[in-house]
Protein backbone atom coordinates (compact mmCIF):
# COMPACT_ATOMS: atom_id res chain seq x y z
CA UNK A 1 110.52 120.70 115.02
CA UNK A 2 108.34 124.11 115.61
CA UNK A 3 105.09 123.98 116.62
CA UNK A 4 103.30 124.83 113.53
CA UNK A 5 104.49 122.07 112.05
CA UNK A 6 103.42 119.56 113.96
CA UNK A 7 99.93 121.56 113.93
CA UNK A 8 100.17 121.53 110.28
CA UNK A 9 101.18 117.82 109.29
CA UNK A 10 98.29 116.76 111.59
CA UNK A 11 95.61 119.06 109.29
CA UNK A 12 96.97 118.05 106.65
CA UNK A 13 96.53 114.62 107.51
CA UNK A 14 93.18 114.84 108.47
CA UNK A 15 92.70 116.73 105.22
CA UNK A 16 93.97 114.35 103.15
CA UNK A 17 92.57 111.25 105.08
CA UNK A 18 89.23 113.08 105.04
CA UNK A 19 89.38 113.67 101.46
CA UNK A 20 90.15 110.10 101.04
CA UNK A 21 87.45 108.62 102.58
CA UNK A 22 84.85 110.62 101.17
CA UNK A 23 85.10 108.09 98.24
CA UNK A 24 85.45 104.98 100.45
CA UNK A 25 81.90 104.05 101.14
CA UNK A 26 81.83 100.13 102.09
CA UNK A 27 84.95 97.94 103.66
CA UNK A 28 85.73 97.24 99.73
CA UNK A 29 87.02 93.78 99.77
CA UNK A 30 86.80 90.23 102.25
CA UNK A 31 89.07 91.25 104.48
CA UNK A 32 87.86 94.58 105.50
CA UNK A 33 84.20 92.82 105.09
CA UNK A 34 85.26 90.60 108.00
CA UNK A 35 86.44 93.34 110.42
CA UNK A 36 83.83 95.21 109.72
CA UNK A 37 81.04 92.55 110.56
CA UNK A 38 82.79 91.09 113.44
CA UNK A 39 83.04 94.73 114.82
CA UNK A 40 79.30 95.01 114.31
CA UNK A 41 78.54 91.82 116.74
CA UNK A 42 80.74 92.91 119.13
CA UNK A 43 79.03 96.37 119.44
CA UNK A 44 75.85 94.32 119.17
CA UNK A 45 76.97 92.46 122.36
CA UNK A 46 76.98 89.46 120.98
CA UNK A 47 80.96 88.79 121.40
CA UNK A 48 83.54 87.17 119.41
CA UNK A 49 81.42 85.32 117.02
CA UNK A 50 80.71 85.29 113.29
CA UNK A 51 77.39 84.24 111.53
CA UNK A 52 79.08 83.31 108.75
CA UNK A 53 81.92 81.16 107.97
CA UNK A 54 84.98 81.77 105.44
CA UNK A 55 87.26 78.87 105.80
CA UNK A 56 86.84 75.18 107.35
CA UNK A 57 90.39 75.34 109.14
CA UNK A 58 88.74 74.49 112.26
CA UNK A 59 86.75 72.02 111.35
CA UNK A 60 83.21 74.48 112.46
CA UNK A 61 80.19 72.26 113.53
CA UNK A 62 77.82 75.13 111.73
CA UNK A 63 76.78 78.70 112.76
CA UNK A 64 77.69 81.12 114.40
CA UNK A 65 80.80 80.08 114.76
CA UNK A 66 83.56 81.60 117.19
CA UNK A 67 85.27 84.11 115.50
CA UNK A 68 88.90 85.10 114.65
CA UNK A 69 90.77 81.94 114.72
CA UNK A 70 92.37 83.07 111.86
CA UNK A 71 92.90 86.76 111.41
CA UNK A 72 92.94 88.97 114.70
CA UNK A 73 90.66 90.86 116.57
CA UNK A 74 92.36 93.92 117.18
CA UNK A 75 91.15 96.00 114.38
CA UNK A 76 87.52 94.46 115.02
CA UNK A 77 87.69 95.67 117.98
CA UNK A 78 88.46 99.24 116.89
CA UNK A 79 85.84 99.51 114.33
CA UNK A 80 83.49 98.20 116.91
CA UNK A 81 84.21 100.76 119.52
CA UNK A 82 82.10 103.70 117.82
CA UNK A 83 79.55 101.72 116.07
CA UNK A 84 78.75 100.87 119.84
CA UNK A 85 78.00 104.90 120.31
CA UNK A 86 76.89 105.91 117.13
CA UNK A 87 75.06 102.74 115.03
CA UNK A 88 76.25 99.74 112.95
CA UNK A 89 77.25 101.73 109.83
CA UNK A 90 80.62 101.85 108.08
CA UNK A 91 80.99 105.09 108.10
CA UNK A 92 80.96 104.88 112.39
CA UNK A 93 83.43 102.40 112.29
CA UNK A 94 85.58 104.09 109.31
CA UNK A 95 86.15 107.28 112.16
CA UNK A 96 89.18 105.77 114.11
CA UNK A 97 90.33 104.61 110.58
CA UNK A 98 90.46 107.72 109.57
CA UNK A 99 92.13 109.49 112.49
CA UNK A 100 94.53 107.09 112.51
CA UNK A 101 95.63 107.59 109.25
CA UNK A 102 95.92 111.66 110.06
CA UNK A 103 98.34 110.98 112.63
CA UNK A 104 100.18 108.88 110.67
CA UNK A 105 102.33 112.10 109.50
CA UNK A 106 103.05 112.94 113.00
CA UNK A 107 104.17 109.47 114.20
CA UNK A 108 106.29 109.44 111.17
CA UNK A 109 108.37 113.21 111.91
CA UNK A 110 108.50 111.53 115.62
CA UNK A 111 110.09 108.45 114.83
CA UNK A 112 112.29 110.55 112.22
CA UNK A 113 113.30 112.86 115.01
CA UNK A 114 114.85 109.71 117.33
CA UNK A 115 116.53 108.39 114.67
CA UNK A 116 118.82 110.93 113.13
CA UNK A 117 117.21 114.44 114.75
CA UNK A 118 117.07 116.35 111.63
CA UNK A 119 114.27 118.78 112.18
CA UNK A 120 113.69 119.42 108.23
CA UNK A 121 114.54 115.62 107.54
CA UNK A 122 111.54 114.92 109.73
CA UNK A 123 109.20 117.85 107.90
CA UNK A 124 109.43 115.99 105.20
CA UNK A 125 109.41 112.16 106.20
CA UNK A 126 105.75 113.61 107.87
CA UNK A 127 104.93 114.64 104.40
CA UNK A 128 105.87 111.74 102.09
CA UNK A 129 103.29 110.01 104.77
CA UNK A 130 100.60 112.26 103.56
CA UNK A 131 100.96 110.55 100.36
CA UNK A 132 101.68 106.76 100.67
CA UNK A 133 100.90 105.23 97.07
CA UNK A 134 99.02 102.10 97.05
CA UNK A 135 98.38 102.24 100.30
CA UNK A 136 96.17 105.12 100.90
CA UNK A 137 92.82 103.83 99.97
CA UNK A 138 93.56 100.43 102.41
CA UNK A 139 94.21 102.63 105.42
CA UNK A 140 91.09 104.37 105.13
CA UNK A 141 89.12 100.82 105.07
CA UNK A 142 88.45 98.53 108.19
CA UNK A 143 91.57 96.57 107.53
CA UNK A 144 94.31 96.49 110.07
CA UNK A 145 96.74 98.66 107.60
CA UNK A 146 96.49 101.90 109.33
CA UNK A 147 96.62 100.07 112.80
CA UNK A 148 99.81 98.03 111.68
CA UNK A 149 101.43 101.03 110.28
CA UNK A 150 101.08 102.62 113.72
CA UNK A 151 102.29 99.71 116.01
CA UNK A 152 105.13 99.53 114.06
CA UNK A 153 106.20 103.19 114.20
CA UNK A 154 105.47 102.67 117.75
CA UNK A 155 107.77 99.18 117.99
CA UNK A 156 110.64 100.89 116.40
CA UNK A 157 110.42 104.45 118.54
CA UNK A 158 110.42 102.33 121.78
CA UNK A 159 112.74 99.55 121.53
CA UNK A 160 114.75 102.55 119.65
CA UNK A 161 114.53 104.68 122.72
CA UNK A 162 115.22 101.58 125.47
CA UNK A 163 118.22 100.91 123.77
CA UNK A 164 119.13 104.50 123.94
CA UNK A 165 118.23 105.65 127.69
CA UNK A 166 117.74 102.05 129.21
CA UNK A 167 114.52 103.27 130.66
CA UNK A 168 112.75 99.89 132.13
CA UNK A 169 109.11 101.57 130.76
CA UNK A 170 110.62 101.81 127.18
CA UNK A 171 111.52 98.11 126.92
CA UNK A 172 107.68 97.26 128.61
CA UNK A 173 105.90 99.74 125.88
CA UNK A 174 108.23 97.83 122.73
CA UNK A 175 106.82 94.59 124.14
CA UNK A 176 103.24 95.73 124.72
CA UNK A 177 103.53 96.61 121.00
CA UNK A 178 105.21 93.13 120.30
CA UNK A 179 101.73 91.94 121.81
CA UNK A 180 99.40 94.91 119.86
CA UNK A 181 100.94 93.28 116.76
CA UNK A 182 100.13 90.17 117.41
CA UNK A 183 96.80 90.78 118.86
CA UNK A 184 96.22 93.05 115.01
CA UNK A 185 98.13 89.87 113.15
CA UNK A 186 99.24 86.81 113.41
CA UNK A 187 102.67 86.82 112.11
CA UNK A 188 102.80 90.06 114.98
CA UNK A 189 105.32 87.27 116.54
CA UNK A 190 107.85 88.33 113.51
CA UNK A 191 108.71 91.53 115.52
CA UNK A 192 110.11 88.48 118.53
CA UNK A 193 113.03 88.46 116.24
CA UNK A 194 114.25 92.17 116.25
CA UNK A 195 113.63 91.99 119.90
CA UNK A 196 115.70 89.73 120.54
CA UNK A 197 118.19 91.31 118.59
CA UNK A 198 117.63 94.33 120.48
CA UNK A 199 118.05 92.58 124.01
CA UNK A 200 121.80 91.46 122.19
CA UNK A 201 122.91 94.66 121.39
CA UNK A 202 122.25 95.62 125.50
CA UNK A 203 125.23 95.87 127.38
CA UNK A 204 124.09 95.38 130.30
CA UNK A 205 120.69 93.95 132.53
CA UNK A 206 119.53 91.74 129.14
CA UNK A 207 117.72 89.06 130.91
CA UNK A 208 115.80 92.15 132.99
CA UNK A 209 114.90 93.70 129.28
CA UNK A 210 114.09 89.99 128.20
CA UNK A 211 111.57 89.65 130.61
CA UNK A 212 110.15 93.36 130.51
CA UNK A 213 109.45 92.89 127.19
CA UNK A 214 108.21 89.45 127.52
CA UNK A 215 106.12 90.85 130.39
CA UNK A 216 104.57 93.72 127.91
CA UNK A 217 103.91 90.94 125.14
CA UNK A 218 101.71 88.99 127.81
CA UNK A 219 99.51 91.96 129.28
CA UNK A 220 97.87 92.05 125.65
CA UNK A 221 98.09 88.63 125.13
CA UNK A 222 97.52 86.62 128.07
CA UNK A 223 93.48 87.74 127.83
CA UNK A 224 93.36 86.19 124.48
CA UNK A 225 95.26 83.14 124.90
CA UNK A 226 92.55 82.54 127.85
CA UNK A 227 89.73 83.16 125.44
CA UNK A 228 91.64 80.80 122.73
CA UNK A 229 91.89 77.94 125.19
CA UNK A 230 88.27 78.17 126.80
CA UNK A 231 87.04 78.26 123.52
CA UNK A 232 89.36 75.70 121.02
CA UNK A 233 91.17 73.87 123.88
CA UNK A 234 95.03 75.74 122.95
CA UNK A 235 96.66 79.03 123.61
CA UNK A 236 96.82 79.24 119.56
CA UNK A 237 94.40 77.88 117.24
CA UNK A 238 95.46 75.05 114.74
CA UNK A 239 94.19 77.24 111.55
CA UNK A 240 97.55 78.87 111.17
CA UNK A 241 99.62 75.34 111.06
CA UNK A 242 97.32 73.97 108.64
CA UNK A 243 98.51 76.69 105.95
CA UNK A 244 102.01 75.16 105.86
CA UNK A 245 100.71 72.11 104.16
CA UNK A 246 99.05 74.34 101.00
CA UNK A 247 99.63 73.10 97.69
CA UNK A 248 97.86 76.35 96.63
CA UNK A 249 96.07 79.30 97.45
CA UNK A 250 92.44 77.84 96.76
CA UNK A 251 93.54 75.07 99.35
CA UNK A 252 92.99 77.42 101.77
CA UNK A 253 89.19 76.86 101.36
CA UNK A 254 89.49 72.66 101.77
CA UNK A 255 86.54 70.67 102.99
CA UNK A 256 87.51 69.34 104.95
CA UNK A 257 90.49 70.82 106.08
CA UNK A 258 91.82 67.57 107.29
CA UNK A 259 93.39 66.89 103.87
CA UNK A 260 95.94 69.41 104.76
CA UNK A 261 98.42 67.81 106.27
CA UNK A 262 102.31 66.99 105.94
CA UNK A 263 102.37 63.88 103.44
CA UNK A 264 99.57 66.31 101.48
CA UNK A 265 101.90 68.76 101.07
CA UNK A 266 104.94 66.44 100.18
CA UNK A 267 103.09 65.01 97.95
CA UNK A 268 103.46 67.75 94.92
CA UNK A 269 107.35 66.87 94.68
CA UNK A 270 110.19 68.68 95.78
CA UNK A 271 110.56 70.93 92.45
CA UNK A 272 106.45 71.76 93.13
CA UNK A 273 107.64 72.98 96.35
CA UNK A 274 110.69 74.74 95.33
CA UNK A 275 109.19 76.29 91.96
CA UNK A 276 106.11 77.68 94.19
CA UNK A 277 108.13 79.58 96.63
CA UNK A 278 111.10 81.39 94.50
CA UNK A 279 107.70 82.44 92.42
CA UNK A 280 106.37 83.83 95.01
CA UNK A 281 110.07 85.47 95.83
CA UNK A 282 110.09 87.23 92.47
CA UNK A 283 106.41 88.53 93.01
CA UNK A 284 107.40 89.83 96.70
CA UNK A 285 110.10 91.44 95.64
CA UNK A 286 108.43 93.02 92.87
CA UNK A 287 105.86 93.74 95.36
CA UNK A 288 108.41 95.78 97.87
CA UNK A 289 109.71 97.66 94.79
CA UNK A 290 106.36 98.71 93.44
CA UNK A 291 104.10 98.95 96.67
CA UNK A 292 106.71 100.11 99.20
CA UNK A 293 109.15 102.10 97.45
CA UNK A 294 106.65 103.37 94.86
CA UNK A 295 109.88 102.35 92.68
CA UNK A 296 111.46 106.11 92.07
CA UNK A 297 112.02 106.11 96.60
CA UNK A 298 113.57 102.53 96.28
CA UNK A 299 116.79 104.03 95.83
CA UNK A 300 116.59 106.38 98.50
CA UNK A 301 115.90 103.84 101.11
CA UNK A 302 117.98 101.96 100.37
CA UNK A 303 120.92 104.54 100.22
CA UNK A 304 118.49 105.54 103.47
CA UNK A 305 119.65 102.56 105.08
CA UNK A 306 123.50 102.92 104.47
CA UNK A 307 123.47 106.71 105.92
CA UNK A 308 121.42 105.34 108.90
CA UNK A 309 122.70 102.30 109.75
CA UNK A 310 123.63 103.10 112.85
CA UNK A 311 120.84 103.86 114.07
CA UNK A 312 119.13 101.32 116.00
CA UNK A 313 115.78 101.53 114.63
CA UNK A 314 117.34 101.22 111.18
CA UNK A 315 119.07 97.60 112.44
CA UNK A 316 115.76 96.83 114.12
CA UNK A 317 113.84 97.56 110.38
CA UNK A 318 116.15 96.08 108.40
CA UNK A 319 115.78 92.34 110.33
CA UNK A 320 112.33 92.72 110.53
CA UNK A 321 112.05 93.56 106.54
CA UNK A 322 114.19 90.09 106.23
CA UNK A 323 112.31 88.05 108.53
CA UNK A 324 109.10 88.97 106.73
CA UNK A 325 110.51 88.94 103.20
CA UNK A 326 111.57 85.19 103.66
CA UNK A 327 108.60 83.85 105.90
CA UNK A 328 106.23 85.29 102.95
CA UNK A 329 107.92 83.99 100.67
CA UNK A 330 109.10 80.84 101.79
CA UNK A 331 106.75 79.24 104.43
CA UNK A 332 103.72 80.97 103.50
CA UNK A 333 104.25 81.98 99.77
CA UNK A 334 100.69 81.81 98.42
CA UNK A 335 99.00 84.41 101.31
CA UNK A 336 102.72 86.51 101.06
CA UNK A 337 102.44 86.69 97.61
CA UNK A 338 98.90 88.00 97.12
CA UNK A 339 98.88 90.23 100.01
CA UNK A 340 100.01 88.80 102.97
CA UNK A 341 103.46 90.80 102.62
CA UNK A 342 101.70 93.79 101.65
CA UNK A 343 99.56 93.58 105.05
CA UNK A 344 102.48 93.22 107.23
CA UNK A 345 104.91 95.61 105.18
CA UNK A 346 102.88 98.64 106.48
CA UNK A 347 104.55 98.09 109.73
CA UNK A 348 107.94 99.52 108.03
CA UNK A 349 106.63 102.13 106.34
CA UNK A 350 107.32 105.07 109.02
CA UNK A 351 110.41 103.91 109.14
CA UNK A 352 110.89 103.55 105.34
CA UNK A 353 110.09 107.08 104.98
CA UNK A 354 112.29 108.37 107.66
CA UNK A 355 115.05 106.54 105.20
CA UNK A 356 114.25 108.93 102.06
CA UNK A 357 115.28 112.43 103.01
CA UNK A 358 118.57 110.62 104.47
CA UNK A 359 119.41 108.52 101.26
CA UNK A 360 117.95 111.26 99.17
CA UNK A 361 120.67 114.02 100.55
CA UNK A 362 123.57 111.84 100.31
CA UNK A 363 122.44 111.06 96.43
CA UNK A 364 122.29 115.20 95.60
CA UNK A 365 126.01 115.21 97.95
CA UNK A 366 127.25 112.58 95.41
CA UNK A 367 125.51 114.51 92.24
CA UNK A 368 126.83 117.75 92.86
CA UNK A 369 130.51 116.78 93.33
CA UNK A 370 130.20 114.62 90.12
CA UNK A 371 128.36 117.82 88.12
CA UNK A 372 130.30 120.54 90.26
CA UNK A 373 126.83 122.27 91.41
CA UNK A 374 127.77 125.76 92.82
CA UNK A 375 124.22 125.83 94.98
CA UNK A 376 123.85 122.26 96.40
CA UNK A 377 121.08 123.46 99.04
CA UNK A 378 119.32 124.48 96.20
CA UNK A 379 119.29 121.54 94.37
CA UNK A 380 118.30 119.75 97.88
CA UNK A 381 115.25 121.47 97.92
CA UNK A 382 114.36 121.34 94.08
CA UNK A 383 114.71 117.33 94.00
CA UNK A 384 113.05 117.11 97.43
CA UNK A 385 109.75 118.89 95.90
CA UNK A 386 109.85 116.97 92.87
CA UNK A 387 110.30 113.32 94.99
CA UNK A 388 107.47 114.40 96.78
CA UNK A 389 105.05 115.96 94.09
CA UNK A 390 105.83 112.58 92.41
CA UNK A 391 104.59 110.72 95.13
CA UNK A 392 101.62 112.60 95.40
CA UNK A 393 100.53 112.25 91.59
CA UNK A 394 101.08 108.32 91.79
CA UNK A 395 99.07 108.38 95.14
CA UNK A 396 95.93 110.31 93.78
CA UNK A 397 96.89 108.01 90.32
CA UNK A 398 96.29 104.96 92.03
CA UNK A 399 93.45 106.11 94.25
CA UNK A 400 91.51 106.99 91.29
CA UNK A 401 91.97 103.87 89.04
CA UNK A 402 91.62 101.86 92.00
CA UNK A 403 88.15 103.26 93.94
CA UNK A 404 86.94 105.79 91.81
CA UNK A 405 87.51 104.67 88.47
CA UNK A 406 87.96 106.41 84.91
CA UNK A 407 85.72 104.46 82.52
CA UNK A 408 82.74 104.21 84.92
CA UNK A 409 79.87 106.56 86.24
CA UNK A 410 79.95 104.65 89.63
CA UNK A 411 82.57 104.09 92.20
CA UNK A 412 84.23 100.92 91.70
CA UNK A 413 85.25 100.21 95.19
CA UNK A 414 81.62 100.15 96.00
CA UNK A 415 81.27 97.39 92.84
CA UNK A 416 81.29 94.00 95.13
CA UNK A 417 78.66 96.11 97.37
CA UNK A 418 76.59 96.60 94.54
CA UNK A 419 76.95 92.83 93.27
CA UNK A 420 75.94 91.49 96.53
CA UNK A 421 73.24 94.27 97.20
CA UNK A 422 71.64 92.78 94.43
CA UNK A 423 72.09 88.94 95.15
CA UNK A 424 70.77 89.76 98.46
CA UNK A 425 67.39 91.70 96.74
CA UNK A 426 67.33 88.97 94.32
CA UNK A 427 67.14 86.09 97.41
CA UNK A 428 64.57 88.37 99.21
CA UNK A 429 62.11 88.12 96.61
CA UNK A 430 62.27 84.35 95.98
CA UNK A 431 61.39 84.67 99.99
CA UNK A 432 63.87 82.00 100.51
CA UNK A 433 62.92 82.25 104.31
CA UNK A 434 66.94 83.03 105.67
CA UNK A 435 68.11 79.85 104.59
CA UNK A 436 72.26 79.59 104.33
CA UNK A 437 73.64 80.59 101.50
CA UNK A 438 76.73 79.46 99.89
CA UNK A 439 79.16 82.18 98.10
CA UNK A 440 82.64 83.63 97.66
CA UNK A 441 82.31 86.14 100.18
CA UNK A 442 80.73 85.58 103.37
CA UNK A 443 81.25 88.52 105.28
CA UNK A 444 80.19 90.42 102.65
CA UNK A 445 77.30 88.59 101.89
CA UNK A 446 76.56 88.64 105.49
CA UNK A 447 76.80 92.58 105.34
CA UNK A 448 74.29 92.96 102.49
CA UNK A 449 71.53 90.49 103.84
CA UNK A 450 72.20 90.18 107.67
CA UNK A 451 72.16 86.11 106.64
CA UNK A 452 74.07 83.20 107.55
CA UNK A 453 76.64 82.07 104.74
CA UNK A 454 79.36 79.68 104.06
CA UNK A 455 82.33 79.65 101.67
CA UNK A 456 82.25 77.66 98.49
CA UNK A 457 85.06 75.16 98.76
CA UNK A 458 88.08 74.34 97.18
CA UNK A 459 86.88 71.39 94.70
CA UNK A 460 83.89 70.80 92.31
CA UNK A 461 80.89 69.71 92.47
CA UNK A 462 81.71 66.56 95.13
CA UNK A 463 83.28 69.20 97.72
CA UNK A 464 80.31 71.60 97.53
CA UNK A 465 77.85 68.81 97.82
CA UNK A 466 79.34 68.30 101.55
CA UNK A 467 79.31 71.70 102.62
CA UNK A 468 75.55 71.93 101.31
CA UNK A 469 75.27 68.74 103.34
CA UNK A 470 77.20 69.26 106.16
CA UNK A 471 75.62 73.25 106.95
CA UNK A 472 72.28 72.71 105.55
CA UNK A 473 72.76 75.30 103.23
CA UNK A 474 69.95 75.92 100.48
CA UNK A 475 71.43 78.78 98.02
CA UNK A 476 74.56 78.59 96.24
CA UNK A 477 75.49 82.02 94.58
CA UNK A 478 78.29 81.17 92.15
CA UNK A 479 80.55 84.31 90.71
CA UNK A 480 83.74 84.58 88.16
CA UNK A 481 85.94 84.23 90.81
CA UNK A 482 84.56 80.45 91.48
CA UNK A 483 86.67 77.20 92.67
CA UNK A 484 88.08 75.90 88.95
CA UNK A 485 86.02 72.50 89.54
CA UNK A 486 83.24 73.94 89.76
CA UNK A 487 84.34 75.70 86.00
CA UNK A 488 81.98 73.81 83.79
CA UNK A 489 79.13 74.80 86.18
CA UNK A 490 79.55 78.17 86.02
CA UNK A 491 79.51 78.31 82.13
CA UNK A 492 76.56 76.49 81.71
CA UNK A 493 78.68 73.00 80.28
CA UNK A 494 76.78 70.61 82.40
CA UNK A 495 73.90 70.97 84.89
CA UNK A 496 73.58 69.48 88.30
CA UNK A 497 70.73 67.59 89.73
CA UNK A 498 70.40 68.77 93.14
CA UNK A 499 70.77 72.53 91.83
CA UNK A 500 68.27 74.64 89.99
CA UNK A 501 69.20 77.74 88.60
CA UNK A 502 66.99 80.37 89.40
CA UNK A 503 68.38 83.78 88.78
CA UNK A 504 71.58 85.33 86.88
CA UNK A 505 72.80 89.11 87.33
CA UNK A 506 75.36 90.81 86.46
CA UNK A 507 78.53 91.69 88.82
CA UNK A 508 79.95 95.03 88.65
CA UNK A 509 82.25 93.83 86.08
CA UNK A 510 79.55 92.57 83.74
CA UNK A 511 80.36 89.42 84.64
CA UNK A 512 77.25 86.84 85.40
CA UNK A 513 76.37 85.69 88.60
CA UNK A 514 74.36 82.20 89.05
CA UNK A 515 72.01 81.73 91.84
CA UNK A 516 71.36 78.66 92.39
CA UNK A 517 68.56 76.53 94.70
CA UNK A 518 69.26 73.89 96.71
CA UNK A 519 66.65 70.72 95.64
């Protein structure tokens, strides 16, 4: 590919990623509100810890509490990198996030370019990632999209290109991104699977590949599974076994997380289990339609991935779409369901879109013979345009109903900002002296008021009494999206003794928020 292309699809990017973020003023949602404040205490100095507490997996004795025992620290660790140079604000740590996302175009034409070498192929696989649906306003965040998206272009390029030349530093660079994955996730380990299918289709030196790769894995690894056992006594933490025992998706917030076990999980019945996990099948799969294919590319990948099925990194994709598809669907069906597969899927995308130009030629080769088109380049380049222009006008579509908003004079991605702007204010003035504070969101609450906080539990009004117990905590800020025990609370059906409502606002929904006081 020229020059001035590869110029251009990186302006582009950083137009369109700049553009992007202009409306992305605050993480947006838990998950980016926990990278985002673990990245501020580590450019604080003050190391892999979090003031405030999300889930009782571990069993935590009270605050701070070690952090990422759960989710990663990779992308905390980017965001934290320049709000060490240039302050603790989002938009410091939203900078790598956004150059990230502006050479996602280039990685994507570079990937294309290894896998079949089509030079106008690539041009536009670069441009389809200009414009990647529902994902664009999530890679802008500080969420490990973007990051994920990039290790996975980089998994399938080098594995790709070890299996092609052999080269010993190609199969040491696809396991160091075997370990970047895993370091950015925790189901990271998934990519094991194509590895090992790529040592298999070696014809030679396999248990030399094995071990490069191996090797790779364990220079970004080892340093955390040394951290891990100084600080919880394992390699891994427990917190991920735990979630095979969920009943639910609230479960995930037990106190105490000892009730998750085995016989818990048995328990429900075998049509319980069953009935939970081809649900969340349907929902996945309805999920890779809608959010990876944008539906109207679907068929192009998938034709995509019949043209190029030779290809290595087509074989390596189309295991590690499997893999994933069944583990979030099957052993972890509640997180895969509502976002778990959605996280992880952005490791395909590259490759996805190195699939479209591919399926979509051999669809106009099959519609021109069946119509008996006399200009068949020309009708490449007309349906080309119009796949992509569609793409674009369901990317800036979504983008707008999702962060901007139609109905609304502010920006609703900065709504749960706003909401816990306001409980924070609202605390301040009943100078409630930094006492914990119970709530749905603790990273974000931490955000807005720099104040310890703990997650409301999974349960009613028994539950919550232990964690108020248990971490002293002496405000309880209840929202719509409360535990369903705690129901009748929330509506104003019964009172409880040892809580005194004090205050109620309004979220950024218009839905009421209860603050409560510890007694």
């Amino acid at each position: 590919m020229r020059t001035w292309r590869w110029i251009s699809l990186f302006i582009l990017g950083l137009f369109v990623a700049g553009l992007g973020a202009i409306w992305i003023q605050s993480p947006g949602y838990m998950d980016a509100d926990y990278y985002f404040a673990t990245g501020q205490e580590l450019s604080r100095g003050h190391g892999f810890i979090e003031p405030f507490i999300w889930n009782y997996l571990d069993d935590p004795a009270g605050l701070p509490h070690p952090s990422h025992l759960y989710w990663l620290p990779l992308t905390s660790l980017i965001a934290a990198l320049p709000m060490t140079f240039l302050g603790q604000t989002f938009r410091a740590a939203q900078i790598p996030f956004i150059l990230m996302s502006a050479s996602l175009p280039l990685v994507t034409a570079a990937l294309a370019l290894q896998v079949h070498g089509n030079r106008s192929w690539a041009w536009f696989s670069g441009l389809l990632a200009l414009v990647p649906g529902f994902y664009f306003p999530y890679l802008l965040t500080t969420d490990v999209f973007i990051v994920y998206a990039l290790i996975g272009a980089g998994y399938f390029y080098f594995a790709g290109q070890g299996l092609r030349t052999g080269r010993k530093s190609a199969w040491l660079v696809s396991g160091m991104m075997i370990g970047l994955a895993h370091f950015a996730r925790a189901d990271g380990l998934l990519f094991f699977l194509p590895a090992l299918a790529a040592i298999s289709y070696s014809s030679e030196r396999k248990l030399q590949r094995l071990a490069l790769m191996i090797s790779g894995y364990l220079v970004v690894m080892a340093p955390w599974f040394l951290r891990n056992y100084l600080i919880v006594g394992s390699l891994l933490p427990s917190t991920g076994v735990k979630t095979l025992w969920l009943r639910s998706y609230p479960e995930l917030f037990s106190y105490p997380s000892s009730i998750l076990t085995i016989q818990h999980f048995l328990s429900q019945g075998l049509y319980a289990i069953l009935q939970a996990r081809f649900a969340a099948l349907w929902i996945n799969l309805q999920r890779l339609i809608g959010e990876n294919g944008l539906v109207m590319l679907g068929p192009f990948i998938i034709i995509g991935f019949r043209e190029l099925w030779q290809a290595f990194e087509t074989r390596l994709a189309a295991i590690y779409l499997v893999v994933l598809f069944l583990t979030m669907s099957f052993v972890f069906p509640f997180a895969g369901s509502l976002g778990g597969l959605f996280h992880s899927s952005a490791a395909l995308m590259p490759l996805l879109w190195v699939l479209v130009p591919a399926g979509l030629h051999r669809a106009i080769q099959w519609l021109s013979h069946l119509r008996r088109w006399d200009d068949e380049a020309q009708a490449q380049r007309v349906f080309a345009a119009t796949v992509l222009g569609m793409a674009a006008m369901l990317t800036v579509g979504l983008y707008v109903t999702k962060v901007i908003g139609i109905q609304t004079n502010t920006l609703l991605w900065m709504g749960p900002k706003r909401t816990y702007d306001a409980a924070a204010t609202t605390l301040g003035n009943f100078k409630s002296d930094d006492s914990i504070v119970a709530i749905n969101n603790p990273p974000g609450f931490y955000l807005a008021s720099q104040r310890g906080s703990v997650v409301i539990p999974n349960g009613g009004e028994a539950e919550l009494h232990k964690v108020v117990d248990r971490f002293a905590v002496g405000w309880v800020v209840l929202d719509v999206n409360h535990p369903e025990g705690l129901a009748d609370l929330y509506q104003g059906q019964i009172k409880v003794p040892w809580l005194e409502e004090r205050a109620t606002l309004l979220d950024h929904n218009n839905e009421p928020v209860l603050i409560f006081e510890v007694q």
